[in-house]
Protein backbone atom coordinates (compact mmCIF):
# COMPACT_ATOMS: atom_id res chain seq x y z
CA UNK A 1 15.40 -9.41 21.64
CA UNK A 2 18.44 -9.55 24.29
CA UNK A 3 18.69 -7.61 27.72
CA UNK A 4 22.22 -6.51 25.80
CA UNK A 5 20.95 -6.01 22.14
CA UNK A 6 17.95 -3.52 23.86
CA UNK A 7 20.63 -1.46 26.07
CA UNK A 8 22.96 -0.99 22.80
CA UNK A 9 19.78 0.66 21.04
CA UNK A 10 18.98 2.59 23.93
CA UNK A 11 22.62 4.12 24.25
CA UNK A 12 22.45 4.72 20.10
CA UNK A 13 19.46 6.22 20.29
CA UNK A 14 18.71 9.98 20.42
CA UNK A 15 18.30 11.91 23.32
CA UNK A 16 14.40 12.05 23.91
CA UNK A 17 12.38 15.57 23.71
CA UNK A 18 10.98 14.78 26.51
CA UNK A 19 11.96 13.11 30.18
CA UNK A 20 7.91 11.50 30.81
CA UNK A 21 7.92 7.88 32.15
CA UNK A 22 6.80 4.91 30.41
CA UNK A 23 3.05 5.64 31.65
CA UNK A 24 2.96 8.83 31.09
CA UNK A 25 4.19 8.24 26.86
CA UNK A 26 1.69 5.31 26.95
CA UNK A 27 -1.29 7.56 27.86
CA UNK A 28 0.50 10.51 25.30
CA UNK A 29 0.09 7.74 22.29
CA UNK A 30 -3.25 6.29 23.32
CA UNK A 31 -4.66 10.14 23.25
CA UNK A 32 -2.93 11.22 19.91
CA UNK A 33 -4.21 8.09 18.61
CA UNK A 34 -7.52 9.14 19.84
CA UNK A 35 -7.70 12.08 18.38
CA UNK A 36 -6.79 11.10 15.33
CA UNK A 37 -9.28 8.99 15.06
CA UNK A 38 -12.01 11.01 16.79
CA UNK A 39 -10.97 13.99 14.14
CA UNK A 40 -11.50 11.56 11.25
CA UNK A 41 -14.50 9.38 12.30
CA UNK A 42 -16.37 12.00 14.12
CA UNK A 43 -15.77 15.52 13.04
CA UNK A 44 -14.79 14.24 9.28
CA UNK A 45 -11.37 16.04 9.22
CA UNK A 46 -8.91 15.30 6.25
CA UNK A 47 -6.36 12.68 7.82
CA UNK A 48 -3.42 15.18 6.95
CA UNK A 49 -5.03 17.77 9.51
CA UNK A 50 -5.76 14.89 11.86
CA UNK A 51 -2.70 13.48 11.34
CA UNK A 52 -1.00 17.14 12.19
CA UNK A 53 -3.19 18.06 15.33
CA UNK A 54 -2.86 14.16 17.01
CA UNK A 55 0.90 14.56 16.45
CA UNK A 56 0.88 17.65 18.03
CA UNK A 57 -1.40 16.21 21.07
CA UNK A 58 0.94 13.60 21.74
CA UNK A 59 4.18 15.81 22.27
CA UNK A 60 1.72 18.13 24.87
CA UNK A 61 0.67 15.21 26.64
CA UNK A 62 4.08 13.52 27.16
CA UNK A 63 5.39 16.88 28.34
CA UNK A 64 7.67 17.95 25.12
CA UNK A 65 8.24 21.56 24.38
CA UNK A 66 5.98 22.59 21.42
CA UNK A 67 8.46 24.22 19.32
CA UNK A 68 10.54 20.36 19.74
CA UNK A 69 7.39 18.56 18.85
CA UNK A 70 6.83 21.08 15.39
CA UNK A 71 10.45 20.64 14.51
CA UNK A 72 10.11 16.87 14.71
CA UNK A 73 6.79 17.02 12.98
CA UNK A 74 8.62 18.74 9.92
CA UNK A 75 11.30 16.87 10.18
CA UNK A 76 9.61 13.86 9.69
CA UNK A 77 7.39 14.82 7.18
CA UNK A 78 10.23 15.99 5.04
CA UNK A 79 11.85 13.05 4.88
CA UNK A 80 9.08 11.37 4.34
CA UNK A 81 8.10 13.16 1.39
CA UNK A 82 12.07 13.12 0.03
CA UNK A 83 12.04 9.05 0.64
CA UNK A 84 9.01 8.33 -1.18
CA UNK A 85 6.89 11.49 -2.92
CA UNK A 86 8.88 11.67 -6.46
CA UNK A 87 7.91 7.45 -5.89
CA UNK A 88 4.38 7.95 -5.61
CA UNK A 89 4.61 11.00 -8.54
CA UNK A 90 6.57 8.76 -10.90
CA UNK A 91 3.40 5.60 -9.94
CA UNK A 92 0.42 8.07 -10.77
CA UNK A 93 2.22 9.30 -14.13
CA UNK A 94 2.48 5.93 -15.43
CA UNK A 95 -1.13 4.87 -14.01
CA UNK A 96 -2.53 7.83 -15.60
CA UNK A 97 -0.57 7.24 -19.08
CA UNK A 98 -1.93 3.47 -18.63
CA UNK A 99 -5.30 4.74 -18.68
CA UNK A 100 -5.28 7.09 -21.10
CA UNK A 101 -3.73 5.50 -23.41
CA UNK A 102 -5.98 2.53 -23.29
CA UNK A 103 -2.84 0.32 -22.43
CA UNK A 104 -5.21 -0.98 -19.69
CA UNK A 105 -8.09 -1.59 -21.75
CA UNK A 106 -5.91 -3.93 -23.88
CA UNK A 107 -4.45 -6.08 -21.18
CA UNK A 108 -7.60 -6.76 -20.03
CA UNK A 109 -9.02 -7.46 -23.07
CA UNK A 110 -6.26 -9.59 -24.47
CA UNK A 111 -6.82 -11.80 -21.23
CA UNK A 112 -10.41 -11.69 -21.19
CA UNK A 113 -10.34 -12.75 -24.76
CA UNK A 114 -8.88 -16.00 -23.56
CA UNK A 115 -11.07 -16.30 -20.26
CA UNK A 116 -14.69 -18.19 -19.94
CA UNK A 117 -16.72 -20.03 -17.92
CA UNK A 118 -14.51 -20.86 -14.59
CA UNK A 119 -11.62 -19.39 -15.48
CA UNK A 120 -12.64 -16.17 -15.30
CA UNK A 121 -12.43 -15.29 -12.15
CA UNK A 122 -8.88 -16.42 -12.27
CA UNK A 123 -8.24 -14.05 -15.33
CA UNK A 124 -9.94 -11.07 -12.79
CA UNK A 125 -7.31 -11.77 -10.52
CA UNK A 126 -4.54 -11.94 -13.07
CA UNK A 127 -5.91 -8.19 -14.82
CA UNK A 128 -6.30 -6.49 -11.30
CA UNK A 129 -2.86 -7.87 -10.04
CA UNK A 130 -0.84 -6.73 -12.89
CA UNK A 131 -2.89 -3.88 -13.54
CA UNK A 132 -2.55 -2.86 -10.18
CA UNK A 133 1.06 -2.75 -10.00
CA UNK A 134 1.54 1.17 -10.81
CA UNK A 135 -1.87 2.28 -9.29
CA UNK A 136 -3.33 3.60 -6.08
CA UNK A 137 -6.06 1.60 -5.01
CA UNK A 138 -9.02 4.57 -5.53
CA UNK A 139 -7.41 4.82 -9.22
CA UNK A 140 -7.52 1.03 -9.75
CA UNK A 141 -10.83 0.87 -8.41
CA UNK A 142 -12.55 3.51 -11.00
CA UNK A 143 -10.26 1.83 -13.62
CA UNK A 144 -11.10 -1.72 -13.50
CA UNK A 145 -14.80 -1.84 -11.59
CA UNK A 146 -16.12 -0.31 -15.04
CA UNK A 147 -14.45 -3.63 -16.77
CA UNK A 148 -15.69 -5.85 -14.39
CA UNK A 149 -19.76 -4.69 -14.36
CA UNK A 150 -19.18 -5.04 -18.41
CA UNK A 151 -18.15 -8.72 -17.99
CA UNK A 152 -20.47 -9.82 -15.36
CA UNK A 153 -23.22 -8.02 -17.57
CA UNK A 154 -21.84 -9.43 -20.61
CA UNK A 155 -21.21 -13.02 -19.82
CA UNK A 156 -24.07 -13.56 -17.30
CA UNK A 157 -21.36 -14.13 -14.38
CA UNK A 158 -22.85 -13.12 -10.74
CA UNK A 159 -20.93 -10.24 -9.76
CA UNK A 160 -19.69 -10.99 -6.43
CA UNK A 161 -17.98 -13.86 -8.55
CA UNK A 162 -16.19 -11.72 -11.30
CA UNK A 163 -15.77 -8.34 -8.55
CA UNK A 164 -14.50 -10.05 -5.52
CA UNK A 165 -11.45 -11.73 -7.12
CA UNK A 166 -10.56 -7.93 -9.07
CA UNK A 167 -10.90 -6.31 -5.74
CA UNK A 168 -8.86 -8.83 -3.68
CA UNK A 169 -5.82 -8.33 -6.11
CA UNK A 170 -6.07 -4.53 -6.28
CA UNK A 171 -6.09 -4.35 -2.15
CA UNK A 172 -3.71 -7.36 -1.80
CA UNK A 173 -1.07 -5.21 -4.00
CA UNK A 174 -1.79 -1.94 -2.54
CA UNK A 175 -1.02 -3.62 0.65
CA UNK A 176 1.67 -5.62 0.46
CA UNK A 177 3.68 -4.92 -2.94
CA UNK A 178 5.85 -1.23 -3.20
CA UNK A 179 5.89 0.66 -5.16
CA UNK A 180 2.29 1.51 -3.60
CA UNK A 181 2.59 4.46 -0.77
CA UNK A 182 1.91 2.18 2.24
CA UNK A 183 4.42 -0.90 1.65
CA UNK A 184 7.34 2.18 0.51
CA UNK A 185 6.47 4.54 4.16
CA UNK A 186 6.51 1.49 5.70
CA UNK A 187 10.19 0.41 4.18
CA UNK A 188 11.29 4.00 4.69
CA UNK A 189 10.58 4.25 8.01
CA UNK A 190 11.78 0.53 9.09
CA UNK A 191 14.80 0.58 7.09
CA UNK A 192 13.67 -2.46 4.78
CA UNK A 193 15.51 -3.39 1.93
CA UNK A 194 13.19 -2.47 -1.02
CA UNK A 195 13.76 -5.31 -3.34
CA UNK A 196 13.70 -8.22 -0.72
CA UNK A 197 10.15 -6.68 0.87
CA UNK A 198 9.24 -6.76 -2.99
CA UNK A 199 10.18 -10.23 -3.31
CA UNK A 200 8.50 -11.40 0.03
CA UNK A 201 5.45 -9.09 -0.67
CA UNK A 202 5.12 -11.19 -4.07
CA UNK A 203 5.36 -14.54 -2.81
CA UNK A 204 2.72 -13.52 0.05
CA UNK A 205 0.46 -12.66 -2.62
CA UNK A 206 0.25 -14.76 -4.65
CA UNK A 207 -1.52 -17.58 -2.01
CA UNK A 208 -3.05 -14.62 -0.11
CA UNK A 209 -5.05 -13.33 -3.15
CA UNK A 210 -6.03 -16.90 -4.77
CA UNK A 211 -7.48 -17.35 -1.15
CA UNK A 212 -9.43 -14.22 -0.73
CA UNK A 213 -10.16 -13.70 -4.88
CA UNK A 214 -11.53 -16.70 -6.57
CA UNK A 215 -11.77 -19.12 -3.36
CA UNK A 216 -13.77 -17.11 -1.52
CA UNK A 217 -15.83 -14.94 -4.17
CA UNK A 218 -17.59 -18.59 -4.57
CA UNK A 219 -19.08 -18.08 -0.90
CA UNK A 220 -19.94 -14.15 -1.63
CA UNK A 221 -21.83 -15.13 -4.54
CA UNK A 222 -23.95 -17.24 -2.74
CA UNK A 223 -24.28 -14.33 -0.31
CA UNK A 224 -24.73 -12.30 -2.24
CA UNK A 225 -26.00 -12.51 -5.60
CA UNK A 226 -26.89 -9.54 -7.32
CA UNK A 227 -26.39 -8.59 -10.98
CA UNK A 228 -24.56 -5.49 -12.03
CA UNK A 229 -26.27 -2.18 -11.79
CA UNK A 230 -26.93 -0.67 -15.48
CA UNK A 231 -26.69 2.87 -14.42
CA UNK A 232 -22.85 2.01 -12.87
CA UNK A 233 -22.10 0.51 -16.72
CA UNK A 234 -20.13 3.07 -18.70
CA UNK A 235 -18.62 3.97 -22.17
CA UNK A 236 -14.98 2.27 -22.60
CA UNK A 237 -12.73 5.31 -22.30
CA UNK A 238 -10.47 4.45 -25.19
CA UNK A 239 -12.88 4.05 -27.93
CA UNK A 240 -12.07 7.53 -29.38
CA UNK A 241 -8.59 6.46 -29.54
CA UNK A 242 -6.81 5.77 -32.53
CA UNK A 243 -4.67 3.06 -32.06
CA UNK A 244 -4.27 0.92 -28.64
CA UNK A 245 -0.88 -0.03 -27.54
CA UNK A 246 0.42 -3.52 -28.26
CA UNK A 247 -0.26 -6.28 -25.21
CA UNK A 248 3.63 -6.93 -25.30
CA UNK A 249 4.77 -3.52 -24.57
CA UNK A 250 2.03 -2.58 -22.53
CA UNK A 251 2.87 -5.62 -20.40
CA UNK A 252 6.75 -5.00 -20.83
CA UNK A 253 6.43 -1.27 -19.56
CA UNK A 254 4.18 -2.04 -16.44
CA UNK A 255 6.21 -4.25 -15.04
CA UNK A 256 9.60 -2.87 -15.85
CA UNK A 257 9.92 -1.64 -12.19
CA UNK A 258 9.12 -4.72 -11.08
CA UNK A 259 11.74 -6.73 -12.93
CA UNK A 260 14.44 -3.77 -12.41
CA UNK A 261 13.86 -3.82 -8.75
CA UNK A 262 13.72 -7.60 -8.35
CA UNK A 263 16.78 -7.79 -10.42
CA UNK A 264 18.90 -5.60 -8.20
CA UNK A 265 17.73 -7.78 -4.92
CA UNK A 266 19.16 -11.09 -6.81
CA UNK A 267 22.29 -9.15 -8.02
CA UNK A 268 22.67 -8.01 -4.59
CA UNK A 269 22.16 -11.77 -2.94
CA UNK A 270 24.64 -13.48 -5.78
CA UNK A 271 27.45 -11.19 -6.01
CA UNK A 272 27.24 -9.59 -2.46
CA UNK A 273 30.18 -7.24 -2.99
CA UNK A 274 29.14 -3.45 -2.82
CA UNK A 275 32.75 -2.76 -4.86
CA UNK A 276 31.93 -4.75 -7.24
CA UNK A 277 30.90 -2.92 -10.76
CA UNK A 278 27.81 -5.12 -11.70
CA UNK A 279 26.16 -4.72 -8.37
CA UNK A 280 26.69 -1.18 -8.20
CA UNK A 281 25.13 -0.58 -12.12
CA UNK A 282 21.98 -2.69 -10.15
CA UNK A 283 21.66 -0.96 -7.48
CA UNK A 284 21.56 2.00 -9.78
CA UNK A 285 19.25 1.09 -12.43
CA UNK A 286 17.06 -1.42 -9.74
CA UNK A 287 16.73 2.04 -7.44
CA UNK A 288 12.87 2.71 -7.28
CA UNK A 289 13.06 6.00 -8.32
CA UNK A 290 15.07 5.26 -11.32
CA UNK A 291 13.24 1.74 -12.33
CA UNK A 292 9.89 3.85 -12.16
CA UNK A 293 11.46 7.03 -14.22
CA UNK A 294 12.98 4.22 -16.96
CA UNK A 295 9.09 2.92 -16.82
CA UNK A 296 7.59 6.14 -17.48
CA UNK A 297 10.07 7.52 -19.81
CA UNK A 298 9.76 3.70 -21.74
CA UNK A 299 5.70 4.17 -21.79
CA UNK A 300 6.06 7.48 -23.57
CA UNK A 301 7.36 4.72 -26.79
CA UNK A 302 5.42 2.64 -25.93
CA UNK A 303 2.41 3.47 -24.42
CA UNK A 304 1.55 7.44 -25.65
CA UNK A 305 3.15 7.20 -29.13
CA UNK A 306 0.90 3.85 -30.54
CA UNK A 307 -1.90 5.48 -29.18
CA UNK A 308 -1.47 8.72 -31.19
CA UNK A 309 -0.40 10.90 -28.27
CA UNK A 310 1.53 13.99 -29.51
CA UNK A 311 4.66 15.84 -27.73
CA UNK A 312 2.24 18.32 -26.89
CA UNK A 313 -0.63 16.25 -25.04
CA UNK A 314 2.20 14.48 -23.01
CA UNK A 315 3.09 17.56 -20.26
CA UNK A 316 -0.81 18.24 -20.02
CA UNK A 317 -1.43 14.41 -19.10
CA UNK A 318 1.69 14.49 -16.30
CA UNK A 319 -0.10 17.57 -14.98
CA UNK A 320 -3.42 15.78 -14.63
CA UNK A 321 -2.28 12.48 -12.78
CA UNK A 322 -0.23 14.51 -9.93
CA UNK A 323 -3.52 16.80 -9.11
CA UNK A 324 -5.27 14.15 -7.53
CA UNK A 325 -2.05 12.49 -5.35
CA UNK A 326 -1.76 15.85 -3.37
CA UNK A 327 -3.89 14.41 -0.49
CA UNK A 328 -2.11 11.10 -0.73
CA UNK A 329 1.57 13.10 -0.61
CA UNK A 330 -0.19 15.13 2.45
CA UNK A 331 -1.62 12.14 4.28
CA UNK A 332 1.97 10.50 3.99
CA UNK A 333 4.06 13.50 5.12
CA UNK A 334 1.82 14.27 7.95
CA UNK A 335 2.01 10.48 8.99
CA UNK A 336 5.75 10.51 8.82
CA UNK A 337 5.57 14.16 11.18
CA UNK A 338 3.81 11.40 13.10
CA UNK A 339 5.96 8.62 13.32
CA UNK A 340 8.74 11.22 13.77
CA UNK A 341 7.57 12.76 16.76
CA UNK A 342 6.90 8.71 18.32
CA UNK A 343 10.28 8.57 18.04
CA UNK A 344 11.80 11.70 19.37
CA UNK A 345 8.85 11.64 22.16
CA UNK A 346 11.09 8.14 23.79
CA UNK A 347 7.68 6.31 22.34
CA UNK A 348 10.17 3.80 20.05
CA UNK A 349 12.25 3.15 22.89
CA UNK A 350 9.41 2.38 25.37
CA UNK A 351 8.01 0.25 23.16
CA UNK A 352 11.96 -1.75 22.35
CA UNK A 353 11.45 -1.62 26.68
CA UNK A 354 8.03 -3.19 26.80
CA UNK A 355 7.97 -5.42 24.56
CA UNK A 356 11.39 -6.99 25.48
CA UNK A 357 8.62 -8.70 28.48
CA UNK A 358 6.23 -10.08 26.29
CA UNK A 359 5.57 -13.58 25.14
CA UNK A 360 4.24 -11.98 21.60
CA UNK A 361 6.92 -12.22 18.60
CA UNK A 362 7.60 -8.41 17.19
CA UNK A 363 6.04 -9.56 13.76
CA UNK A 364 2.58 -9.91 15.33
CA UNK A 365 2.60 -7.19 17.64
CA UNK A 366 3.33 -5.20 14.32
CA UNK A 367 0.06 -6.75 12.67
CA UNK A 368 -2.28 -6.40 16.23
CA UNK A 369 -0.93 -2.41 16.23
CA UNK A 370 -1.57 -2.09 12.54
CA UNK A 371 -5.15 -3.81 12.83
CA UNK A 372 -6.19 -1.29 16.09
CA UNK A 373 -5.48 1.90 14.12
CA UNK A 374 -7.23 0.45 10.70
CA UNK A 375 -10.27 -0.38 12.72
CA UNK A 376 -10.39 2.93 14.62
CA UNK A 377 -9.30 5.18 11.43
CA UNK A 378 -10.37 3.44 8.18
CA UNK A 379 -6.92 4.53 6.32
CA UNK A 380 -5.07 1.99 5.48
CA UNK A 381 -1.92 4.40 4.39
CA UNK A 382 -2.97 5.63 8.36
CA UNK A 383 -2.31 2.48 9.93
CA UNK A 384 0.57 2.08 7.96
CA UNK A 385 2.57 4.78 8.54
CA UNK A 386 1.76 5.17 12.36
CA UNK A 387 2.57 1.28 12.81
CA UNK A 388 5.71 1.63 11.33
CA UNK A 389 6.54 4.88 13.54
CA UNK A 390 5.70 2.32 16.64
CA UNK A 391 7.40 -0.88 16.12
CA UNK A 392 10.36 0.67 13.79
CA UNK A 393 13.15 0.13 16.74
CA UNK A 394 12.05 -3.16 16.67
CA UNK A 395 13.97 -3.76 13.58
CA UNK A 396 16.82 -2.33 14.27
CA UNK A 397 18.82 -5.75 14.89
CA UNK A 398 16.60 -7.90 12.65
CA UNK A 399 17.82 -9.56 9.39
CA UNK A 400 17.49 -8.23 6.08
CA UNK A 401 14.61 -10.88 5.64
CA UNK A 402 12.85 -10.30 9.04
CA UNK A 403 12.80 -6.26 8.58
CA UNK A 404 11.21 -7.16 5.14
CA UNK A 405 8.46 -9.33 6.54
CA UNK A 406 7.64 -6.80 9.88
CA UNK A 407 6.72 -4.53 6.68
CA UNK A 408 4.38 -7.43 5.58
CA UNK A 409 3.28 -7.80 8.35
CA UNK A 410 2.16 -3.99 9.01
CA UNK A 411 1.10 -3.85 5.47
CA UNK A 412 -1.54 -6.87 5.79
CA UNK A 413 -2.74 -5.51 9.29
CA UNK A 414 -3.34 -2.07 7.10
CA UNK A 415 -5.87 -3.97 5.82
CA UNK A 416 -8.44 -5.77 8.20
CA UNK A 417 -12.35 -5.32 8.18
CA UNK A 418 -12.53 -2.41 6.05
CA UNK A 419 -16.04 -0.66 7.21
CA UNK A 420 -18.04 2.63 7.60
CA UNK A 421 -15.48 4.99 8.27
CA UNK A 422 -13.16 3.66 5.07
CA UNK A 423 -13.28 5.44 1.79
CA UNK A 424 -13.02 2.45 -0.20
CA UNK A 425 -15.98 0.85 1.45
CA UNK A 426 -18.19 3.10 0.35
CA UNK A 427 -16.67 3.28 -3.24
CA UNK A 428 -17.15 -0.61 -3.43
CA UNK A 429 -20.50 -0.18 -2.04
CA UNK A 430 -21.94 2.58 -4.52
CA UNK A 431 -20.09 0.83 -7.59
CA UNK A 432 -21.37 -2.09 -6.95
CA UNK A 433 -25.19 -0.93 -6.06
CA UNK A 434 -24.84 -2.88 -2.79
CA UNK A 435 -26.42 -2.20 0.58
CA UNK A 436 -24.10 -1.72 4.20
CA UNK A 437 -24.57 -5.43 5.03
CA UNK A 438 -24.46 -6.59 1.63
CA UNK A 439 -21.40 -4.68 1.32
CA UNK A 440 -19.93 -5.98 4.58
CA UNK A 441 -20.57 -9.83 3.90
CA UNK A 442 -18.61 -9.13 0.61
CA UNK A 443 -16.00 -6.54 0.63
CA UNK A 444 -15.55 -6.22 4.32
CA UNK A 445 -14.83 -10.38 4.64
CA UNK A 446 -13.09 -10.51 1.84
CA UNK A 447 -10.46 -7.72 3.67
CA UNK A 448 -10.25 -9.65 7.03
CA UNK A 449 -9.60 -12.85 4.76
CA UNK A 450 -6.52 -10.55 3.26
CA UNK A 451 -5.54 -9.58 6.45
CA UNK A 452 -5.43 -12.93 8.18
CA UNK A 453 -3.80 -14.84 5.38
CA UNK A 454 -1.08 -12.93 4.79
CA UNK A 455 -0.30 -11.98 8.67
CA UNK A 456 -0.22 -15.80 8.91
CA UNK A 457 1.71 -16.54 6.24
CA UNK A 458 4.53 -13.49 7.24
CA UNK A 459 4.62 -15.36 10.44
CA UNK A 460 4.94 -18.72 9.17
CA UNK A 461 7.68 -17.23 6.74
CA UNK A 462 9.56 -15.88 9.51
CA UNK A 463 10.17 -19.65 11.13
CA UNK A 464 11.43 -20.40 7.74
CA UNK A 465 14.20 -17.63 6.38
């Protein structure tokens, strides 16, 4: 970034709540950070309330005027929430009508069906990518684990063989692919195109998760080889159901955001005229919101209807799958509030300032920054958002393609060394009847290996496009 480039932000940018020097925001962000994390690891506070207070700590320290720092709070978390809550809504319907339908059960047995021997950990990658797609990471966890302590029971397959490769594709999309929460703050708050960071995102992926799925589960079997635990084995959920939907349309409907959005981002590269009338029907249709409403409102054919859902089970099931994305809607806002009051505190701008000096390209700083808050807090979505809220002015005269990868490259620092204080550690852990080191060998290697990869690969990407 230019001397010239830095002062034409700085005279763009809004006047700061506060007048504190450089050291005294530095030590404001290193305590809200703090307490964040203190809140969270040590006293066990819900990240939206930790989120809330260390925002709040911040503006005190660097000498803002409380009521400035709440109204920047709010402000942020509003449009956080507008930018990407009816996303997230529209993701769990479709995940939950997935599910329930037993849409799921039939993609994976469909591939299974044509999986053995060493190709099977391939096909666990294949099931928990595209499964993955429309699901939080906690939902596609208790979704596909079940399926994959069946298979390893059923075909004799260690487990660290058959779980490590679904687990790597689950995280590696939640990470790195939008529509999942993380990737869409992380676009929001940047000001990424959508469908280029979804195009990027896939081709990091795709290398990234054949690395840390079926490569490496080979090494955490050896580790690590335990069968699965019978108590963890359950019922298949859709075995009461009539009918399952075909493979076809299930496929079809899950990844009809995908294609919608992806098809806008090559409408928008080949034409390249805003006036013209095919790229404007694109960037109607290929808008997230309205490529995930055309999903859901497809699945209800043909998803629900196959599967013998009537009119009236169809607004009890919507009900169900927003109940448990409250937190996750929370935790967002509260990290945009956040992010928001980085900015309005002059913390954006001192960090544009600082980092004009350093030898480190704004792509890694984004992962090292992303990596330090994952460690300390164990949220991904955490790291995520308060990343962005740092290094966002760092973007402001990058490319299209370079604003797209510093959201890859937050996402895959999101996700390094998952451990103790991370939810999905000790999901992973219990599912899989493992003990803390077995579980750290394993699932916690297996996220560096994520982490690395695809921070490499952004970078190596970024000398390229």
């Amino acid at each position: 970034m230019t001397r010239l480039s830095v002062e034409m932000l700085a005279a763009d940018a809004p006047e700061p709540i506060t007048s504190a020097g450089h050291a005294q925001l530095g030590i404001a962000v290193l305590a809200g950070i703090a307490v964040i994390v203190l809140l969270i690891t040590k006293f066990k506070l819900h990240a939206f309330l930790a989120l809330t207070i260390g925002s709040l700590a911040l503006g005190a320290i660097a000498g803002a005027p409380l009521d400035k720092v709440l109204t920047s709070f709010s402000t942020g978390l509003g449009s956080t929430v507008a930018g990407v809550g009816v996303l997230i809504a529209l993701g769990a319907i479709l995940g939950k009508m997935l599910a329930d339908s037993g849409g799921a059960d039939q993609i994976v047995d469909t591939i299974l069906a044509r999986a053995g021997g060493r190709s099977m950990p391939w096909a666990m990658v294949l099931i928990a990518s595209v499964i993955g797609l429309p699901l939080f990471f906690e939902v596609g966890i208790v979704l596909l684990i079940p399926v994959v302590l069946m298979v390893a029971k059923r075909g004799n397959y260690s487990l660290m063989r058959i779980g490590i490769p679904a687990l790597a594709g689950l995280s590696v999309m939640h990470g790195l692919v939008p529509p999942h929460p993380g990737p869409l703050v992380a676009i929001d708050a940047v000001g990424a195109d959508l469908g280029v960071t979804l195009a990027l995102g896939v081709l990091v992926a795709i290398p990234t998760v054949i690395i840390a799925g079926p490569v490496f589960s080979k090494y955490a079997a050896r580790w690590v080889d335990v069968p699965a635990p019978e108590k963890m084995i359950p019922q298949r959920a859709s075995e009461d159901l009539e009918k399952r939907p075909g493979f076809g349309a299930t496929l079809f409907t899950v990844l009809l955001p995908v294609i919608l959005m992806l098809a806008k981002a090559l409408v928008d590269i080949v034409v390249d005229d805003p006036e013209n009338a095919v790229q404007r029907v694109f960037d109607v249709v290929g808008a997230p919101m309205i490529a995930l409403l055309a999903s859901v409102l497809v699945g209800i054919f043909t998803l629900l209807r196959p599967a013998g859902f009537s009119k009236e089970r169809i607004s009890p099931l919507v009900e169900k799958s927003l109940m448990p994305i409250a937190g996750i809607l929370l935790i967002v806002g509260a990290g945009g509030g956040f992010k928001q009051t980085l900015i309005d505190t002059g913390v954006g701008q001192m960090v544009l300032d600082i980092s004009e000096d350093w030898a480190i390209p704004a792509l890694l700083l984004a992962w090292l920054i992303a990596v330090v808050i994952r460690l300390a807090t164990g949220s991904a979505t955490v790291a995520t958002v308060s990343a962005a809220g740092l290094v966002a002015p760092l973007a402001a005269d990058m490319s299209t393609t370079h604003a797209a990868l510093l959201v890859l490259a937050i996402g895959a620092g999101s996700l390094f060394f998952s451990h103790v204080n991370d939810a999905g550690f000790w999901m992973v852990k219990e599912y899989f009847g493992l003990s803390v080191g077995q579980n750290i060998k394993t699932w916690s290697v297996m996220e560096t290996i994520i982490s690395v990869v695809a921070g490499g690969l952004v970078l190596l990407l970024s000398l390229v496009i």
